[in-house]
N, C-alpha and C. Protein backbone atom coordinates (compact mmCIF):
# COMPACT_ATOMS: atom_id res chain seq x y z
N UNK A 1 -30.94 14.90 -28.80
CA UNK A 1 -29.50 15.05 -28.86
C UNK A 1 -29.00 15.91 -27.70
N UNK A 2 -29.67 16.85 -27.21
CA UNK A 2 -29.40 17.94 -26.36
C UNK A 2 -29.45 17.05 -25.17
N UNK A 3 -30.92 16.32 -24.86
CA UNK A 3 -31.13 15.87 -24.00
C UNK A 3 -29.88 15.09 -23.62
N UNK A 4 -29.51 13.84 -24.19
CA UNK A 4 -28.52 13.09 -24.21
C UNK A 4 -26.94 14.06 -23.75
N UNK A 5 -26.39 14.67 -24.11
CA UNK A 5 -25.51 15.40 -24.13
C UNK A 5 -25.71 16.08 -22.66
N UNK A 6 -26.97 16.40 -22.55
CA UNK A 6 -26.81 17.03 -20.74
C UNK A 6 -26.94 15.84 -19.89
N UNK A 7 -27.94 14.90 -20.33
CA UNK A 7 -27.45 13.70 -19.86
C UNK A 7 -25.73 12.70 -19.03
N UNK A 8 -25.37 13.03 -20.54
CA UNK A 8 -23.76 12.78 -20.36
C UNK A 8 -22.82 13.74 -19.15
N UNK A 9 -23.21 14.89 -19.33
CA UNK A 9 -22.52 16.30 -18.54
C UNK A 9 -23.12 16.01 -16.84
N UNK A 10 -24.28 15.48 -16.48
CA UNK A 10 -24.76 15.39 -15.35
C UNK A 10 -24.23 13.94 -14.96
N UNK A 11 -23.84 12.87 -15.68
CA UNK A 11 -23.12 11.29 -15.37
C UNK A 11 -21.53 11.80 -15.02
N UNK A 12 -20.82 12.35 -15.83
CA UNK A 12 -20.05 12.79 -15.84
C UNK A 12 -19.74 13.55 -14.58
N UNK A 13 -20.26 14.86 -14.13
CA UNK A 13 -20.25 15.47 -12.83
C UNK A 13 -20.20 14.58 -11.40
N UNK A 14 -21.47 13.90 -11.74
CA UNK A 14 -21.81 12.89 -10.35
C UNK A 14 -20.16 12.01 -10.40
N UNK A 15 -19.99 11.30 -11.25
CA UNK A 15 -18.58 10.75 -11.59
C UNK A 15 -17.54 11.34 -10.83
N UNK A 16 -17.51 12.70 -11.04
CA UNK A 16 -16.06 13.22 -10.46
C UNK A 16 -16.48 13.92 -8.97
N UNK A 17 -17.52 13.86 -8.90
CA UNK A 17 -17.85 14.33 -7.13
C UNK A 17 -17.62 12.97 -6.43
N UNK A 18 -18.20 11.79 -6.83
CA UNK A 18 -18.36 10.44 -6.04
C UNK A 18 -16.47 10.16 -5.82
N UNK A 19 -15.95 10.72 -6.92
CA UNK A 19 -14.11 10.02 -7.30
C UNK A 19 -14.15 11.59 -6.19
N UNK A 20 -14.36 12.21 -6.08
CA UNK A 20 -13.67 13.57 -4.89
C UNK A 20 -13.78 13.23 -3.77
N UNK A 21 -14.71 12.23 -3.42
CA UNK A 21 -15.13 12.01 -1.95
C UNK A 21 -14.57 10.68 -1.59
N UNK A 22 -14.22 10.14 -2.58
CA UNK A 22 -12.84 8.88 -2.08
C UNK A 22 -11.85 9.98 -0.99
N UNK A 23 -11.57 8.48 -0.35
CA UNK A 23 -10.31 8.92 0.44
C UNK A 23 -8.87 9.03 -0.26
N UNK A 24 -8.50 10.34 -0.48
CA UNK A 24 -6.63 10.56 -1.22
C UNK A 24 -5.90 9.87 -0.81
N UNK A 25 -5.29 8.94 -1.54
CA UNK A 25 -4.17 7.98 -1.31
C UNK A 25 -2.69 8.68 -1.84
N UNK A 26 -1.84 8.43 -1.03
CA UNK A 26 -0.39 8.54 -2.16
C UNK A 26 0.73 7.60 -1.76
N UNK A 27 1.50 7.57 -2.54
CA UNK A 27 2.66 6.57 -2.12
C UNK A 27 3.50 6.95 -0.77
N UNK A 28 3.39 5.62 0.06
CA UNK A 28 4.13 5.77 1.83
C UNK A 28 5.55 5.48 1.15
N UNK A 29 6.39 6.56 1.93
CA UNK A 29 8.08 6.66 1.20
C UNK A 29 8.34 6.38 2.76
N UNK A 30 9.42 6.09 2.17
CA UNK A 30 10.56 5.47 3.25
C UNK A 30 11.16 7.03 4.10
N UNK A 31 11.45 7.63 3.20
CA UNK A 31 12.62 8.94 3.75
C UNK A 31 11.38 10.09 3.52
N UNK A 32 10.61 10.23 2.61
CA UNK A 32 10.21 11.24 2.44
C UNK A 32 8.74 11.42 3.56
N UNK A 33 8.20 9.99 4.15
CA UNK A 33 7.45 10.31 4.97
C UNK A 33 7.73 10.01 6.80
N UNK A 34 8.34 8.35 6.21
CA UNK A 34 8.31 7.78 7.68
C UNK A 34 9.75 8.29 8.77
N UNK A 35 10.77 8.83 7.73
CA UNK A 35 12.22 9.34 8.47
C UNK A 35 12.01 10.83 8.93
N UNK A 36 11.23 11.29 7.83
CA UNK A 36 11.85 12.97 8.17
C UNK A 36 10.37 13.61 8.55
N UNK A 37 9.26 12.50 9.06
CA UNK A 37 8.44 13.10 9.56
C UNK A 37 8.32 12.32 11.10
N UNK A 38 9.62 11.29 11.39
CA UNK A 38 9.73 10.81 12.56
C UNK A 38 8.98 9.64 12.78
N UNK A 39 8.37 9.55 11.68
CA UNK A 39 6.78 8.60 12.45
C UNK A 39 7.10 7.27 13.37
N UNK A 40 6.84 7.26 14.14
CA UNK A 40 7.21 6.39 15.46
C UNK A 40 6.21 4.98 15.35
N UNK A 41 7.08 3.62 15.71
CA UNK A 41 5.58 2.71 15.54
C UNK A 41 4.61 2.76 16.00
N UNK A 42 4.06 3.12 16.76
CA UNK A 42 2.63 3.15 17.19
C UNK A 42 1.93 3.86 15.86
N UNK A 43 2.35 5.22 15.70
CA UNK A 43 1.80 6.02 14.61
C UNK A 43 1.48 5.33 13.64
N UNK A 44 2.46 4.47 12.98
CA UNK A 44 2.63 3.13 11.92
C UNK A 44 1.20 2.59 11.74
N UNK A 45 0.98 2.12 13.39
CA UNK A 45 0.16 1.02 13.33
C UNK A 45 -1.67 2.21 13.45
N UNK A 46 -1.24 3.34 13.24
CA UNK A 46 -2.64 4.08 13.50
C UNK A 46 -3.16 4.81 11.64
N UNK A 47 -2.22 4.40 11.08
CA UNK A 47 -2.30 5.22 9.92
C UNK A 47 -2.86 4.16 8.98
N UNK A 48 -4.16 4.82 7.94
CA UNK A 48 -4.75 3.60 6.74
C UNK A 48 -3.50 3.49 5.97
N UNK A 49 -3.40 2.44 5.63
CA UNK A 49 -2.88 2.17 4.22
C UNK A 49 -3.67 1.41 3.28
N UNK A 50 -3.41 1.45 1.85
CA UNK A 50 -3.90 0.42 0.96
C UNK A 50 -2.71 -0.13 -0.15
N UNK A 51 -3.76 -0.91 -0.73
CA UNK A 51 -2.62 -1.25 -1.89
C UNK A 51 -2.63 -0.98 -3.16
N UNK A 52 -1.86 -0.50 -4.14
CA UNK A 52 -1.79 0.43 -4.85
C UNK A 52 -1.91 -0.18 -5.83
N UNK A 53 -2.13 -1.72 -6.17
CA UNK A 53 -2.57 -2.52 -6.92
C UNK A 53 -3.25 -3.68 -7.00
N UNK A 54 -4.17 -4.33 -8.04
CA UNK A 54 -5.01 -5.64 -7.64
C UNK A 54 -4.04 -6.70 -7.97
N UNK A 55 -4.20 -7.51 -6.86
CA UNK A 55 -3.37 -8.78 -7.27
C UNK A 55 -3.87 -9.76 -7.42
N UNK A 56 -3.84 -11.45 -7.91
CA UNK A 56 -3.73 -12.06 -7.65
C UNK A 56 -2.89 -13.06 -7.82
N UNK A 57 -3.01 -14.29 -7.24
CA UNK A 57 -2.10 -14.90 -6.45
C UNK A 57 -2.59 -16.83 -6.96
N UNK A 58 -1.73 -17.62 -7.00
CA UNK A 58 -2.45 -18.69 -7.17
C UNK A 58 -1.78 -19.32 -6.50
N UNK A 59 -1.82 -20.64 -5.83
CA UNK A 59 -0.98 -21.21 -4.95
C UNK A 59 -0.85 -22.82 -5.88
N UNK A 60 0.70 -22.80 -6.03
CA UNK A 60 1.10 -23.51 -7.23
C UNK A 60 1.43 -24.67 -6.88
N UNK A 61 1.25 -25.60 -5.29
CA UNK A 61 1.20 -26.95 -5.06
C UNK A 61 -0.12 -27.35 -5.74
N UNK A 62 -1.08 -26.38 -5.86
CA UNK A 62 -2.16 -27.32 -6.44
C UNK A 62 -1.82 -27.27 -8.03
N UNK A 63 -2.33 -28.76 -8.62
CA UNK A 63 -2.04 -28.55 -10.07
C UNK A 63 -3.24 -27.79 -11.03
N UNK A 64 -2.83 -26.87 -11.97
CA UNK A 64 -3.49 -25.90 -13.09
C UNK A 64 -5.01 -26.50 -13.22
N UNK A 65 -4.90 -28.04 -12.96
CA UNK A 65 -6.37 -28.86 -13.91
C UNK A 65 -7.13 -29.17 -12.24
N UNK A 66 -6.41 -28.70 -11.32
CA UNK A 66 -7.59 -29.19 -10.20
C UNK A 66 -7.14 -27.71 -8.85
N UNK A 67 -6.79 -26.82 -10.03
CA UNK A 67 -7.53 -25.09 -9.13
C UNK A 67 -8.80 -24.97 -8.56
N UNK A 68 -8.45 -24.40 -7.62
CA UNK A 68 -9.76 -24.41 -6.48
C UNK A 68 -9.67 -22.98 -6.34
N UNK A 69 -10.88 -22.56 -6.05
CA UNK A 69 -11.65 -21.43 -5.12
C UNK A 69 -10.57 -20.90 -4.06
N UNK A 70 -10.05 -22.08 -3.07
CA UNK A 70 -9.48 -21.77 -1.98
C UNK A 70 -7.86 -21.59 -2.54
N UNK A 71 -7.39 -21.96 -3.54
CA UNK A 71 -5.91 -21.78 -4.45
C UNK A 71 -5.67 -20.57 -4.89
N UNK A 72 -6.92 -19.59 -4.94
CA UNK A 72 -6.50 -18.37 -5.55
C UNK A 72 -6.85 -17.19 -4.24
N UNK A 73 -5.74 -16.28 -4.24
CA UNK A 73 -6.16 -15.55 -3.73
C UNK A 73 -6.36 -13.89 -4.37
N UNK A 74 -6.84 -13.03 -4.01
CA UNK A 74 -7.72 -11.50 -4.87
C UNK A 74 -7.13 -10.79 -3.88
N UNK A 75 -6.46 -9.99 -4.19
CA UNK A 75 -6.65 -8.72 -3.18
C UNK A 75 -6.87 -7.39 -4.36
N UNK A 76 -8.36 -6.69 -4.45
CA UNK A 76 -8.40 -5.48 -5.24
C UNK A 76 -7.66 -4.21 -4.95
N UNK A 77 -7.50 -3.68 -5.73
CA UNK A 77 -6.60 -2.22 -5.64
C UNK A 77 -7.09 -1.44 -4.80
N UNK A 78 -6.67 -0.83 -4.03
CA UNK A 78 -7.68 -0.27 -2.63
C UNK A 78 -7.56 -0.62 -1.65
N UNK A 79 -7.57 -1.93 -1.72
CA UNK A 79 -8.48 -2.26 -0.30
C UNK A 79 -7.50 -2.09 0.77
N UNK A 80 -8.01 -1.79 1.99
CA UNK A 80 -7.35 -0.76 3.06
C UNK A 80 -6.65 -2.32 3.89
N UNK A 81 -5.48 -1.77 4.87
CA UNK A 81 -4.80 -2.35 5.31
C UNK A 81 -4.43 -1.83 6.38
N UNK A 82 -3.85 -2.46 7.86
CA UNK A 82 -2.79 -1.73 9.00
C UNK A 82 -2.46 -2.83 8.78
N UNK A 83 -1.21 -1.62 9.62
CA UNK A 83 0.49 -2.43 9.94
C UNK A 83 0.31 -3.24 10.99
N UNK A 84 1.00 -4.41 10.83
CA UNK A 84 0.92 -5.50 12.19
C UNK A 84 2.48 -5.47 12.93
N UNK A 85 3.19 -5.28 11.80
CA UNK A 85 4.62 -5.62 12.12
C UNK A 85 5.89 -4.53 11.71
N UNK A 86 6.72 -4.12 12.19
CA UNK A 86 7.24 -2.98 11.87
C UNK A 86 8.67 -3.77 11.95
N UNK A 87 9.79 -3.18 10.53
CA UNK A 87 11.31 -3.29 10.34
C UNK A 87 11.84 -2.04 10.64
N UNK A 88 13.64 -2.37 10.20
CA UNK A 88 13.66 -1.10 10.01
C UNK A 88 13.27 -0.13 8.62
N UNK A 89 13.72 -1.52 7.66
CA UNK A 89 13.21 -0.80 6.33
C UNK A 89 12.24 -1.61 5.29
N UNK A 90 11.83 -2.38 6.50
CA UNK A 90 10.14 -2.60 6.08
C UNK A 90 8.82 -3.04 6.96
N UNK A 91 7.72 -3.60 6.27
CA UNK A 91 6.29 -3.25 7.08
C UNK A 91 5.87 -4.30 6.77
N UNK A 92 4.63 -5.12 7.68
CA UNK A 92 3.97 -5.75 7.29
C UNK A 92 2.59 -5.57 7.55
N UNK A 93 1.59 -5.59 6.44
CA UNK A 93 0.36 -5.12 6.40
C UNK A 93 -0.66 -6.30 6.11
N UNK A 94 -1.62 -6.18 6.99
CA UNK A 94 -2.91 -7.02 7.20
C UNK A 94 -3.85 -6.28 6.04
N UNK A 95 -4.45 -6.94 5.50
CA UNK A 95 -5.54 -6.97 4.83
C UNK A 95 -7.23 -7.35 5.09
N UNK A 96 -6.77 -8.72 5.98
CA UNK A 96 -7.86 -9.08 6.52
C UNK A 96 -7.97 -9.08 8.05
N UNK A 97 -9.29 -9.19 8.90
CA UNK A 97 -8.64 -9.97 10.61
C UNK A 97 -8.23 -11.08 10.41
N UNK A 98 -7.33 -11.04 11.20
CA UNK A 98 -6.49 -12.64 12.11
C UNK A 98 -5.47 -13.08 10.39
N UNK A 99 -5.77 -12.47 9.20
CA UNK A 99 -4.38 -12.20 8.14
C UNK A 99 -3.16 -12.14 9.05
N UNK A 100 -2.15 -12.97 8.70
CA UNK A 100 -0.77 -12.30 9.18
C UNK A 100 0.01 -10.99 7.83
N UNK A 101 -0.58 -11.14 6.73
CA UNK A 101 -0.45 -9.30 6.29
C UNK A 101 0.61 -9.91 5.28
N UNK A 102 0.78 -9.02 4.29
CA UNK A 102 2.04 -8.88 3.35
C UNK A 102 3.09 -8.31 3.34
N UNK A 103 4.34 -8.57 3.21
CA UNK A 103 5.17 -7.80 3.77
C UNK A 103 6.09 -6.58 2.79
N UNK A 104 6.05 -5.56 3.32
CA UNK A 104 6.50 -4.38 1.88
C UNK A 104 7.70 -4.39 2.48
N UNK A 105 8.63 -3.69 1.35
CA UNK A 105 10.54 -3.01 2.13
C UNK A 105 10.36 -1.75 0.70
N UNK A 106 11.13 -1.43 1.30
CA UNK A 106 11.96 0.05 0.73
C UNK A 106 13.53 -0.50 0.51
N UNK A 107 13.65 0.29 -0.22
CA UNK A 107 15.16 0.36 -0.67
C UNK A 107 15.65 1.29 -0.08
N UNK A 108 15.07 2.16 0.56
CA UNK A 108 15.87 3.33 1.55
C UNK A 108 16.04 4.94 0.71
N UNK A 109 17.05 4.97 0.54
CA UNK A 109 17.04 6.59 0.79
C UNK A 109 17.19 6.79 -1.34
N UNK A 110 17.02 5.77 -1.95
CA UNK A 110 16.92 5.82 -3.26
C UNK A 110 15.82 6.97 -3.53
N UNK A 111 15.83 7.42 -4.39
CA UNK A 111 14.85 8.39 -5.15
C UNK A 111 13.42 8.12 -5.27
N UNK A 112 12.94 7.08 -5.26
CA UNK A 112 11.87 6.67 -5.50
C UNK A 112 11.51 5.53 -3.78
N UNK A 113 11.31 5.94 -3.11
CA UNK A 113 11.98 4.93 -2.07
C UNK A 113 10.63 4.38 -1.68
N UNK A 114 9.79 4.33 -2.13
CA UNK A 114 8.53 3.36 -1.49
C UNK A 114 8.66 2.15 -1.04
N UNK A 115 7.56 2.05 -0.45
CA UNK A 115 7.24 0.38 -0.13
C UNK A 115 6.82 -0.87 -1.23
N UNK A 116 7.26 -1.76 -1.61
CA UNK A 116 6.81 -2.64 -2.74
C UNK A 116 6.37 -3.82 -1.90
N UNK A 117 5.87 -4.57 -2.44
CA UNK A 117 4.98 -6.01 -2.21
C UNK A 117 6.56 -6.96 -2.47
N UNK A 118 6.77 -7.61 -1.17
CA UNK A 118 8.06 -8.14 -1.11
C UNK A 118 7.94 -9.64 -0.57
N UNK A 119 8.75 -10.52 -0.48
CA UNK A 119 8.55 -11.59 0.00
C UNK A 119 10.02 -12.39 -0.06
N UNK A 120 9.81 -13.55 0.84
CA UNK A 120 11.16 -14.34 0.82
C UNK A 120 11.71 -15.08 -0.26
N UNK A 121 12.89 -15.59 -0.31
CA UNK A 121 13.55 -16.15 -1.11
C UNK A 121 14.11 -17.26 -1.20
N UNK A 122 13.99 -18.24 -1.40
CA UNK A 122 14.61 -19.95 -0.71
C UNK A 122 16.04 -19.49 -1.06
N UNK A 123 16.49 -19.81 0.62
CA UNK A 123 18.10 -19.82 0.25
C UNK A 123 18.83 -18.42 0.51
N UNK A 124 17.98 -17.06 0.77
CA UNK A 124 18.37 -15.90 0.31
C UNK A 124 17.78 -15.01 2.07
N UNK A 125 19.12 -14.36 2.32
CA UNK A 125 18.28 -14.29 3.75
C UNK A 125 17.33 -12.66 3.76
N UNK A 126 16.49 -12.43 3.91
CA UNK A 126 15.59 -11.29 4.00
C UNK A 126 14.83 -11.07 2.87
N UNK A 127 14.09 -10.22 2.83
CA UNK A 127 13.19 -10.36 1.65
C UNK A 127 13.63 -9.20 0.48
N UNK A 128 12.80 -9.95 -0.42
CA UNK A 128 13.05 -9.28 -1.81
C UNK A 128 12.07 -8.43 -2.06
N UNK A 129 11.95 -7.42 -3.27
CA UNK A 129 10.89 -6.80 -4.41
C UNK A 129 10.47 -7.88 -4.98
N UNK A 130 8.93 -8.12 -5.38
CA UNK A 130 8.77 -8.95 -5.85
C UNK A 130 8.70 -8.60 -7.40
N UNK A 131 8.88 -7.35 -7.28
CA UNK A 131 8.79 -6.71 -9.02
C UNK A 131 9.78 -7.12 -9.77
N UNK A 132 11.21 -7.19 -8.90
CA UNK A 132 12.85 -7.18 -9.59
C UNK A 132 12.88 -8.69 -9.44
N UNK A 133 12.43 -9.61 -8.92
CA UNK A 133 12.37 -11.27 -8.98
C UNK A 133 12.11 -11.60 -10.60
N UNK A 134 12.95 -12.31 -11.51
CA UNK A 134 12.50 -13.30 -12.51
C UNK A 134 10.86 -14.16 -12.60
N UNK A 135 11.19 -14.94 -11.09
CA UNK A 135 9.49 -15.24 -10.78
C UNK A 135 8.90 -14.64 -9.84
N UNK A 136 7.88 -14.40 -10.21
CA UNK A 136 6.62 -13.67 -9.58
C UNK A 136 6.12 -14.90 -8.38
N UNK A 137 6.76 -15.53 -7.39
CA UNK A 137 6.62 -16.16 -6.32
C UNK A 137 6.46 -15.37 -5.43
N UNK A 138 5.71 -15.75 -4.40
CA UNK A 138 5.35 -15.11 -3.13
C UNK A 138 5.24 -16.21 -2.44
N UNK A 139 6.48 -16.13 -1.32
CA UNK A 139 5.81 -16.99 -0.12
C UNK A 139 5.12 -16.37 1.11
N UNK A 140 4.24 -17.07 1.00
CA UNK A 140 3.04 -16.54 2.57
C UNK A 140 2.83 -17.67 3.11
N UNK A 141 3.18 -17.70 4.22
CA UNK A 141 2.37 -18.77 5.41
C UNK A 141 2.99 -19.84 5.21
N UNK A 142 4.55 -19.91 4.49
CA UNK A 142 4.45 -22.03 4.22
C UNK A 142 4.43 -21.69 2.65
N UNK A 143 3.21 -21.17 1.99
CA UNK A 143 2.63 -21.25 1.04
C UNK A 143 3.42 -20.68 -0.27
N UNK A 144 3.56 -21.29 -1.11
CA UNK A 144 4.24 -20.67 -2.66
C UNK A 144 3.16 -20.60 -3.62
N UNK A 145 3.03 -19.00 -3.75
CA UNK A 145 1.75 -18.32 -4.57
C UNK A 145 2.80 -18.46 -5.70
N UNK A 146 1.94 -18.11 -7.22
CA UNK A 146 2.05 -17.43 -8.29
C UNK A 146 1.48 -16.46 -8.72
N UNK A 147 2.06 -14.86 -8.54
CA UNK A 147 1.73 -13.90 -8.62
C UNK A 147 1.68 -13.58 -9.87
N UNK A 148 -0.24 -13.79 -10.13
CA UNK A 148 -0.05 -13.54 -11.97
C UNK A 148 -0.55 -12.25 -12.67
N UNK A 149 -0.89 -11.61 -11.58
CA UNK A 149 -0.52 -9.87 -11.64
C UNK A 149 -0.48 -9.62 -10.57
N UNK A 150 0.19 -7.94 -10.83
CA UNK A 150 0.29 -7.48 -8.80
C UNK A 150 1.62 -7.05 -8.41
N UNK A 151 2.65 -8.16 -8.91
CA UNK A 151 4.06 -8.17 -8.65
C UNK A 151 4.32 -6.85 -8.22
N UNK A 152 4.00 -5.75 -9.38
CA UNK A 152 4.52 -4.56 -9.00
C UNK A 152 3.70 -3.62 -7.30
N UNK A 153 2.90 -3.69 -6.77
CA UNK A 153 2.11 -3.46 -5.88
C UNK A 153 3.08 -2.83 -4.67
N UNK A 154 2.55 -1.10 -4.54
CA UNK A 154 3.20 -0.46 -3.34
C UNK A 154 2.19 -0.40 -2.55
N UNK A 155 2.61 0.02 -1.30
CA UNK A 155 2.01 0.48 -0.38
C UNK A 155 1.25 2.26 -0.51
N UNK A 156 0.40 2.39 -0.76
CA UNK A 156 -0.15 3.32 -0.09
C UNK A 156 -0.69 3.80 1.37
N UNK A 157 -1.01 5.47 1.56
CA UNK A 157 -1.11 5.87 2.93
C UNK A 157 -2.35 6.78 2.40
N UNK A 158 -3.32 7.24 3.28
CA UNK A 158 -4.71 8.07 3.65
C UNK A 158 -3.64 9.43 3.71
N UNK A 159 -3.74 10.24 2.54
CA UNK A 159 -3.59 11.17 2.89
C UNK A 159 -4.19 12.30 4.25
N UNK A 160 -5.34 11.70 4.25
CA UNK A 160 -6.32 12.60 5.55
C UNK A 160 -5.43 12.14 6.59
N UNK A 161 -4.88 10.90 7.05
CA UNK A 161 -4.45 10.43 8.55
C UNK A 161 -2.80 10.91 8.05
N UNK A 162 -2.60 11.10 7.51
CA UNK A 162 -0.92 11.93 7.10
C UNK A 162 -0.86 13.40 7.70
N UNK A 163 -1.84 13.93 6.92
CA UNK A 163 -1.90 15.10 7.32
C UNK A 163 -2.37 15.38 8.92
N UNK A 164 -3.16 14.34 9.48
CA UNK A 164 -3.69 14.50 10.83
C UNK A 164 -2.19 14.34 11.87
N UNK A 165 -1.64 13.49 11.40
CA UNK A 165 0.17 13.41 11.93
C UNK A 165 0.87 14.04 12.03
N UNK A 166 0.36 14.89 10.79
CA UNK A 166 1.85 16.20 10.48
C UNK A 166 0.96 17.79 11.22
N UNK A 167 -0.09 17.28 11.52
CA UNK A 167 -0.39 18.77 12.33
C UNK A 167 -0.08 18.23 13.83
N UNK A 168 0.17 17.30 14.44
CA UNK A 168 0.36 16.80 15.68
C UNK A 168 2.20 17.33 15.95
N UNK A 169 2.61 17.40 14.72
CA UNK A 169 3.86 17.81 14.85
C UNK A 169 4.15 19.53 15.18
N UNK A 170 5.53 19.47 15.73
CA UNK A 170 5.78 20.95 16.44
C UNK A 170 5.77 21.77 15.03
N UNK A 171 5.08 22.99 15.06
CA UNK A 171 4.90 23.67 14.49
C UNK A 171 5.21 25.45 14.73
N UNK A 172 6.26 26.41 14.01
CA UNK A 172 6.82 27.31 14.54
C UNK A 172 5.46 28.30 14.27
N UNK A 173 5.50 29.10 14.79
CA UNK A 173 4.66 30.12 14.74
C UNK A 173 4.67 31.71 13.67
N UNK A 174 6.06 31.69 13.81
CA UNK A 174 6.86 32.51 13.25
C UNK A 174 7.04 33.43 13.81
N UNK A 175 7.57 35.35 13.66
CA UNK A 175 7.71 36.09 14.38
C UNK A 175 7.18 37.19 13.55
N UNK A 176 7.13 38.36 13.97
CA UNK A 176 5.95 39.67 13.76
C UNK A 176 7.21 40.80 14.09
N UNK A 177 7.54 41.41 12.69
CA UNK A 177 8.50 42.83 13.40
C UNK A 177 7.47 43.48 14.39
N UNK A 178 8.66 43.95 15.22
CA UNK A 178 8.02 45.06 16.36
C UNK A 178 6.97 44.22 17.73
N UNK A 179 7.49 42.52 17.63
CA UNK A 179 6.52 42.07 19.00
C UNK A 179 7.18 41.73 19.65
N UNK A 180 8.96 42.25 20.18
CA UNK A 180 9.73 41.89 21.54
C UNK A 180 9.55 42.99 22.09
């Protein structure tokens, strides 16, 4: 019983060291990172991102009874991404090489202002949330997916390459009574 129980305490430990040595993700904001920390495109295109949820995707010209392998597409929660394409108030992120990427927007200076998993609209000019859509459609490439989880999916950023940005930035020193 003892044995077992230290057992558990040593699975457990290894558990939260292996989850410490992941790379820190947090949500990429519109105002709270990319405006008021300046970030310029190039920077854009130097910083990890991932995606903050697993999706998939089915591509709904093919019919339900003759789904294929090549009809569905996976993207797991995680998996890392750069920017290919830069808006003003949105991004488009590669997943794979030679991917032309998914495209996120912000709503801007709203409270919650992240990037969401966005896409076009027949008829509707610029892109949408795909969360606030009725259908969970995604067009990519030509292609009309059925997003049968995922919809909700933000963008995440590497906290480590955030912070490597924000020390590149001017930084005051401060002042010391009695050093003029």
């Amino acid at each position: 019983m003892i044995q077992n129980r230290a057992a558990c305490l040593l699975a457990s430990v290894a558990i939260l060291f292996v989850a410490g040595c992941a790379s820190p993700k947090i949500s990429f904001l519109h105002t709270g990172h990319r405006e008021n920390l300046g970030i310029e495109d190039q920077e854009l295109k130097n910083l990890q991102f991932y995606i903050s949820a697993a999706v998939l995707a089915k591509n709904i010209s093919t019919p339900e009874s003759q789904a294929t392998a090549e009809s569905v597409i996976i993207v797991a929660k995680d998996t890392p991404g750069l920017v290919t394409e830069i808006g003003p108030k949105w991004l488009r992120v590669s997943f794979e090489e030679g991917g032309s990427g998914a495209q996120f927007i912000t709503a801007g200076a709203e409270r919650n202002d992240a990037y969401w998993l966005a896409t076009e609209v027949e008829g509707q000019p610029g892109f949408r949330m795909l969360k606030d859509l009725p259908e969970k459609i995604l067009l990519h490439e030509g292609t009309r997916l059925r997003v049968v989880y995922g919809a909700n999916a933000r963008l995440l950023v590497s906290t480590e390459d955030l912070e490597e940005l924000i020390a590149k930035r001017r930084h005051l020193k401060g002042r010391v009574k009695g050093s003029d």
